[in-house]
C-alpha atoms as a PDB file:
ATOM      1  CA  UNK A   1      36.770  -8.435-114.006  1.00  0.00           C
ATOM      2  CA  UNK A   2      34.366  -9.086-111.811  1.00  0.00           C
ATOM      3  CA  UNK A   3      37.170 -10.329-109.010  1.00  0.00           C
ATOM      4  CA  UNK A   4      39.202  -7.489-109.015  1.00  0.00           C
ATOM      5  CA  UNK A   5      36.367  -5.198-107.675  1.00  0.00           C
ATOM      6  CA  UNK A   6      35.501  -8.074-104.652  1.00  0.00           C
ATOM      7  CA  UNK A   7      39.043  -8.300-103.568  1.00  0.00           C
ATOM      8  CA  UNK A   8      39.716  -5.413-102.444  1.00  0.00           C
ATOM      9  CA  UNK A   9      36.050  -5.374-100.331  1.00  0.00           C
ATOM     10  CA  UNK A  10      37.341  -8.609 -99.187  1.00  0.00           C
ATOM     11  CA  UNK A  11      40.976  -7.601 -97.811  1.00  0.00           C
ATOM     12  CA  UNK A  12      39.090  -4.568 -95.846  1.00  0.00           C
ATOM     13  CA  UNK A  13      36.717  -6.498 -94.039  1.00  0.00           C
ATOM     14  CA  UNK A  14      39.725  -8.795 -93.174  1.00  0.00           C
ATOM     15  CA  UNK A  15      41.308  -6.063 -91.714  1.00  0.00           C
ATOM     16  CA  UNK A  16      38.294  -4.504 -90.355  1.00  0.00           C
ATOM     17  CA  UNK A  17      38.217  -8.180 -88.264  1.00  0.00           C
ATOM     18  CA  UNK A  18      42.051  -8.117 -87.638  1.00  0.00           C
ATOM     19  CA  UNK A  19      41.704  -4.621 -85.869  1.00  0.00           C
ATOM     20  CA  UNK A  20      38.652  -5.324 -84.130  1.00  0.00           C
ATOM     21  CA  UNK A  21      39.653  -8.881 -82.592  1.00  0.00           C
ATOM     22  CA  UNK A  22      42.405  -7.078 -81.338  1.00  0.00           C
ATOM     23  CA  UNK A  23      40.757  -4.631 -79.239  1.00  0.00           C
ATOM     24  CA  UNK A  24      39.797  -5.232 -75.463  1.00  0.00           C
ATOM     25  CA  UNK A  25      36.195  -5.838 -74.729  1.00  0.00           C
ATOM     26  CA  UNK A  26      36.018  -4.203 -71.357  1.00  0.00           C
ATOM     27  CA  UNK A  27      33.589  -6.192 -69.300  1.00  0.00           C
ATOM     28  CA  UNK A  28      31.942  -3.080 -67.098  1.00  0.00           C
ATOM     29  CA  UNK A  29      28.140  -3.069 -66.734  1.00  0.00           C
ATOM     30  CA  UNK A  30      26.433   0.023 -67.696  1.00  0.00           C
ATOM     31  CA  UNK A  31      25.095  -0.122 -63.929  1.00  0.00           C
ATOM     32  CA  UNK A  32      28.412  -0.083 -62.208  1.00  0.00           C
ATOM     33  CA  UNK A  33      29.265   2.695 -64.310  1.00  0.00           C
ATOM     34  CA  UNK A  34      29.753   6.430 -62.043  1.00  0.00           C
ATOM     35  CA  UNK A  35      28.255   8.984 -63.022  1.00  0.00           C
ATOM     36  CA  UNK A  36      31.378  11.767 -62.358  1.00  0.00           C
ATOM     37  CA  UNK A  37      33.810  10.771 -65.398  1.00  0.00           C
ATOM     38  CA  UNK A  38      37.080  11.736 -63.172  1.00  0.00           C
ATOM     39  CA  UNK A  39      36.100   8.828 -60.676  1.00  0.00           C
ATOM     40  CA  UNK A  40      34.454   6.326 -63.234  1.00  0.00           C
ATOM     41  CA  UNK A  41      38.290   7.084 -65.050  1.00  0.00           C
ATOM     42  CA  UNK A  42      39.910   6.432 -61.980  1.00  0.00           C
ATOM     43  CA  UNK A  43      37.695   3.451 -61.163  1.00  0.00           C
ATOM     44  CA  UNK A  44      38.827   1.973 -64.735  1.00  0.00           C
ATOM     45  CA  UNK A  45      42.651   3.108 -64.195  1.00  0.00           C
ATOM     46  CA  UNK A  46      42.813   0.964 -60.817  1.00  0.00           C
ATOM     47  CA  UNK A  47      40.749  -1.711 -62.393  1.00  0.00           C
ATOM     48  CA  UNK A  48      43.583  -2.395 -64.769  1.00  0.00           C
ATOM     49  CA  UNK A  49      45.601  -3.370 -62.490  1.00  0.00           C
ATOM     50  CA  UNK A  50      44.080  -5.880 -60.226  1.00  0.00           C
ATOM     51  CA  UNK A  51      43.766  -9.712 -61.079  1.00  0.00           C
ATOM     52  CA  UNK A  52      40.407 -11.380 -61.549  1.00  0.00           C
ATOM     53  CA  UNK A  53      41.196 -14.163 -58.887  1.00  0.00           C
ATOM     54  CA  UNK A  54      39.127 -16.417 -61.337  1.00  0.00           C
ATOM     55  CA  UNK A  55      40.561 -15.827 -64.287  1.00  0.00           C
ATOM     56  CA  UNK A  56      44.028 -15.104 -63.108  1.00  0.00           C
ATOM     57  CA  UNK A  57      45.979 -13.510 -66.199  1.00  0.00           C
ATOM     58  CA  UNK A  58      43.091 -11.029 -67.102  1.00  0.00           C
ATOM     59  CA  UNK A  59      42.324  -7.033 -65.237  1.00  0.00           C
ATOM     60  CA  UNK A  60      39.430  -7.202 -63.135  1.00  0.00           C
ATOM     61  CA  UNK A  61      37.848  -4.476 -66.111  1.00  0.00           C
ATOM     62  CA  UNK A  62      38.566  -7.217 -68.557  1.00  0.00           C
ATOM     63  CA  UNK A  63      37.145  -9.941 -66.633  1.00  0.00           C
ATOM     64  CA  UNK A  64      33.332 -11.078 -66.786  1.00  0.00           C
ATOM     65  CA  UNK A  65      33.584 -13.470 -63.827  1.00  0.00           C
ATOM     66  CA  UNK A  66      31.479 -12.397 -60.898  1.00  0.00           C
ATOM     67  CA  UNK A  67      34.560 -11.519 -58.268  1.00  0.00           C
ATOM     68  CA  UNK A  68      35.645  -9.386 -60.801  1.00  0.00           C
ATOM     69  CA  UNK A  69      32.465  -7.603 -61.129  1.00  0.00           C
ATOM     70  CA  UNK A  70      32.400  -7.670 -57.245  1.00  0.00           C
ATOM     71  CA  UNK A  71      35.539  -5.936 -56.895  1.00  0.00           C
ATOM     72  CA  UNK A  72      34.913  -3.321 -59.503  1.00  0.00           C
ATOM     73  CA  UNK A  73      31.754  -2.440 -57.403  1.00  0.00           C
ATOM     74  CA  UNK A  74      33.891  -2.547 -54.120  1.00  0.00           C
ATOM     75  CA  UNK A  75      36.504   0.010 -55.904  1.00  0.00           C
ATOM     76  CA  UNK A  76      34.267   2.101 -56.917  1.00  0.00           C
ATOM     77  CA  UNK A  77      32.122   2.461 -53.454  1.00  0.00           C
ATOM     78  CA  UNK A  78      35.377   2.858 -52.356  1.00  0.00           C
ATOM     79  CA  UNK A  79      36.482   5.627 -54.506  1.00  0.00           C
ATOM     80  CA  UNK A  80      33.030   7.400 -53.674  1.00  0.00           C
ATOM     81  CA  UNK A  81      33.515   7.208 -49.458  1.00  0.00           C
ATOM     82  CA  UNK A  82      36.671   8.956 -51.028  1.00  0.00           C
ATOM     83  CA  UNK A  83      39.495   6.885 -50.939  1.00  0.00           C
ATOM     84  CA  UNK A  84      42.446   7.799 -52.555  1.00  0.00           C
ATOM     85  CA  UNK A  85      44.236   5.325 -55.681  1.00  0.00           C
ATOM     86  CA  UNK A  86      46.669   4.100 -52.957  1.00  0.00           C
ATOM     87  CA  UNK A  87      43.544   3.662 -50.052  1.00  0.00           C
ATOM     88  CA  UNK A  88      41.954   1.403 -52.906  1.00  0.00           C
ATOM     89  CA  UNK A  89      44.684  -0.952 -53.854  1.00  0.00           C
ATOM     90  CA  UNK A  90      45.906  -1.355 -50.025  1.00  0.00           C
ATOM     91  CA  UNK A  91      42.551  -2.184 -49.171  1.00  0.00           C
ATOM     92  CA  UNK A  92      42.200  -4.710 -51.811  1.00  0.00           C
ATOM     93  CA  UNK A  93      45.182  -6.206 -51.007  1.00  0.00           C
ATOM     94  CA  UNK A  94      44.864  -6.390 -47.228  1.00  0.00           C
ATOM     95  CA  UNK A  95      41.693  -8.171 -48.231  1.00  0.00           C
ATOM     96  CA  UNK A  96      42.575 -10.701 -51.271  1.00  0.00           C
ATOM     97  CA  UNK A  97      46.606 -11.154 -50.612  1.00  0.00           C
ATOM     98  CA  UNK A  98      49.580  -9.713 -53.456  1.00  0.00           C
ATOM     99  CA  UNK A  99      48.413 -11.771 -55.837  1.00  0.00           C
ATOM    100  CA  UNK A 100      45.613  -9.467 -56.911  1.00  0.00           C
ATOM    101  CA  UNK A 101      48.228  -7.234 -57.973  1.00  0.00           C
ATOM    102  CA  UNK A 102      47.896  -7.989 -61.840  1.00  0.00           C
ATOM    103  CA  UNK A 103      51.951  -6.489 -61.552  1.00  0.00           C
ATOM    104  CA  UNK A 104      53.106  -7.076 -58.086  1.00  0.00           C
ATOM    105  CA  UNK A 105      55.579  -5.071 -56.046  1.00  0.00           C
ATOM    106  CA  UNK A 106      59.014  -6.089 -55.289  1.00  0.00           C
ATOM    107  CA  UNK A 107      59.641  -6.912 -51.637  1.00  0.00           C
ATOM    108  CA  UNK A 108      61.664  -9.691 -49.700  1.00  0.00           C
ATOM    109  CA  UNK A 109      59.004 -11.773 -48.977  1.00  0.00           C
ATOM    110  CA  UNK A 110      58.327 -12.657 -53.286  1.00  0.00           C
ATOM    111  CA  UNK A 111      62.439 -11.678 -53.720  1.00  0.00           C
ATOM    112  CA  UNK A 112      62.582 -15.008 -55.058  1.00  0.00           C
ATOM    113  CA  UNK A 113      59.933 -15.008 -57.203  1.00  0.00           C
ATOM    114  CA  UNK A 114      61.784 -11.832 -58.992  1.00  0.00           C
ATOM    115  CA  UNK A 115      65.065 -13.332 -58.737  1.00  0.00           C
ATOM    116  CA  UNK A 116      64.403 -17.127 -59.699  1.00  0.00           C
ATOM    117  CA  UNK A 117      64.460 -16.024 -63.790  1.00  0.00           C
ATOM    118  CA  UNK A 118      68.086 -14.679 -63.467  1.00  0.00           C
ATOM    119  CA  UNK A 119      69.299 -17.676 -60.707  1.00  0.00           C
ATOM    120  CA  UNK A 120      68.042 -20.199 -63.514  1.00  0.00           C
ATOM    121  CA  UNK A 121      69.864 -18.374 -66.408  1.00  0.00           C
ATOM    122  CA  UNK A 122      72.848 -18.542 -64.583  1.00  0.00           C
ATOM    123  CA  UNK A 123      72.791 -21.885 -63.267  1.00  0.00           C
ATOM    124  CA  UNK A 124      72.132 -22.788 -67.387  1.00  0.00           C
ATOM    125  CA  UNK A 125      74.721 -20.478 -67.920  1.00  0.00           C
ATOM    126  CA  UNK A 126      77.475 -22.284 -65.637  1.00  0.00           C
ATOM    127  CA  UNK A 127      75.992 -25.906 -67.310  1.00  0.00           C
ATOM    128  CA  UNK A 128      76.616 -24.927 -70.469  1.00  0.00           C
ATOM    129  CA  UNK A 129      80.467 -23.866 -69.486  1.00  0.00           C
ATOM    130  CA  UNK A 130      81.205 -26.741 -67.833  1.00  0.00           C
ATOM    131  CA  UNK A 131      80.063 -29.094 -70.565  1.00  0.00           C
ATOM    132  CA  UNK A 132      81.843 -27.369 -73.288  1.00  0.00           C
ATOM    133  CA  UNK A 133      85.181 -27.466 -71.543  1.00  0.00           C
ATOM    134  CA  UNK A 134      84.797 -31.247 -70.490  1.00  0.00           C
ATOM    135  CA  UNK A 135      83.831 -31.819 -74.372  1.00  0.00           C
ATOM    136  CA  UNK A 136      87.107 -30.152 -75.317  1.00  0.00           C
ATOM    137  CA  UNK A 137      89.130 -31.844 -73.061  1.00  0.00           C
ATOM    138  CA  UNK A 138      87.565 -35.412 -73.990  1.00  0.00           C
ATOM    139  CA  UNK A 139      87.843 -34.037 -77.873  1.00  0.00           C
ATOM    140  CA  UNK A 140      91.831 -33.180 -77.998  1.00  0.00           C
ATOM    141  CA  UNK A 141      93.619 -36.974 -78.966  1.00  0.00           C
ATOM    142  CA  UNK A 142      96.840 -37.455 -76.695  1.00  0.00           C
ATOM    143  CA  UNK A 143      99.927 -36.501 -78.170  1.00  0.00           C
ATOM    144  CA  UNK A 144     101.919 -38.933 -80.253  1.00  0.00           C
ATOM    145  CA  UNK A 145     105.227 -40.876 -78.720  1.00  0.00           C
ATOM    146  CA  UNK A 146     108.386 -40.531 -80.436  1.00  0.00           C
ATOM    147  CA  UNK A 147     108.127 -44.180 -81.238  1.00  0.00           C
ATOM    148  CA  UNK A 148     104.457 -43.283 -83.487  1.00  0.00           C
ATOM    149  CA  UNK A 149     105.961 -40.571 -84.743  1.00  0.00           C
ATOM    150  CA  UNK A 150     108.511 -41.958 -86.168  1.00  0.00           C
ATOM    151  CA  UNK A 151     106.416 -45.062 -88.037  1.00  0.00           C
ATOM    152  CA  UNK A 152     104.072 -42.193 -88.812  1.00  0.00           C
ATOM    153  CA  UNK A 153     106.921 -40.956 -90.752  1.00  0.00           C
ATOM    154  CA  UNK A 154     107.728 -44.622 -91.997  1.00  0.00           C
ATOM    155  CA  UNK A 155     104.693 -45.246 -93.081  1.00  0.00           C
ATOM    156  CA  UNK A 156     103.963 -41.798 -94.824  1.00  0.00           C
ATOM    157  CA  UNK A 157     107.690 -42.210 -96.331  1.00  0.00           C
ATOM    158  CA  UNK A 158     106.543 -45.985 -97.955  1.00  0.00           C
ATOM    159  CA  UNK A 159     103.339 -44.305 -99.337  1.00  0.00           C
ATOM    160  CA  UNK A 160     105.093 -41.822-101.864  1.00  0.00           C
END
């Protein structure tokens, strides 16, 4: 009796854990944090989308390596000498190269980069066709002579 009351205490605090491991732990200090909430907001909209160049797949808010913290201090002193969102991210970019860009933009110089996905599905794509049409042809047995036909017949004549 004394089960039935734990387990469902038990399967809360499971989810309670589920729900909570799943949320983002935002690595901002309390002192980079501004004091007006429109450019603090701002600060953590344009931090979303730059790359921690040391941990490479996480936002520079998510990020507790020191660049990171670096450039979260450098976009917001920038967003206080009143830089606009665009100002910001061209700055940082002129600085640290397309790769901070946590989504970068298309353009012909990373064309490839965008393109290579589809090239490779196609190349796979014209693999695959070629190898299931040599199969078939390798697969379909010659046709039979008159000659095989006929002790075919013979032979399927003797068997009834």
């Amino acid at each position: 009796m004394r089960m039935m009351s734990v387990m469902p205490l038990r399967l809360a605090l499971m989810a309670l854990v589920l729900v909570l491991g799943q949320m983002q732990a935002h690595a901002v200090r309390p002192d980079e944090v501004l004091a007006d909430p429109a450019l603090e907001q701002r600060a953590r909209d344009l931090s979303a989308v730059l790359r921690c160049m040391v941990c490479q797949n996480q936002s520079i808010d998510d990020s507790d390596a020191e660049l990171a913290r670096d450039l979260r201090v450098l976009v917001r002193e920038r967003l206080v000498a009143g830089d606009s969102n665009a100002e910001v991210i061209e700055f940082v970019v002129s600085r640290y190269g397309e790769f901070v860009l946590l989504k970068p933009k298309f353009n012909p110089r990373n064309a490839v980069l965008w393109a290579t996905p589809a090239i490779l599905l196609g190349i796979g794509g014209v693999v695959l066709l070629y190898t299931v049409r040599r199969r078939r042809k390798r697969v379909q047995p010659a046709a039979l002579t008159d000659e095989e036909s006929a002790a075919l017949q013979k032979m399927l004549q003797e068997r009834e």
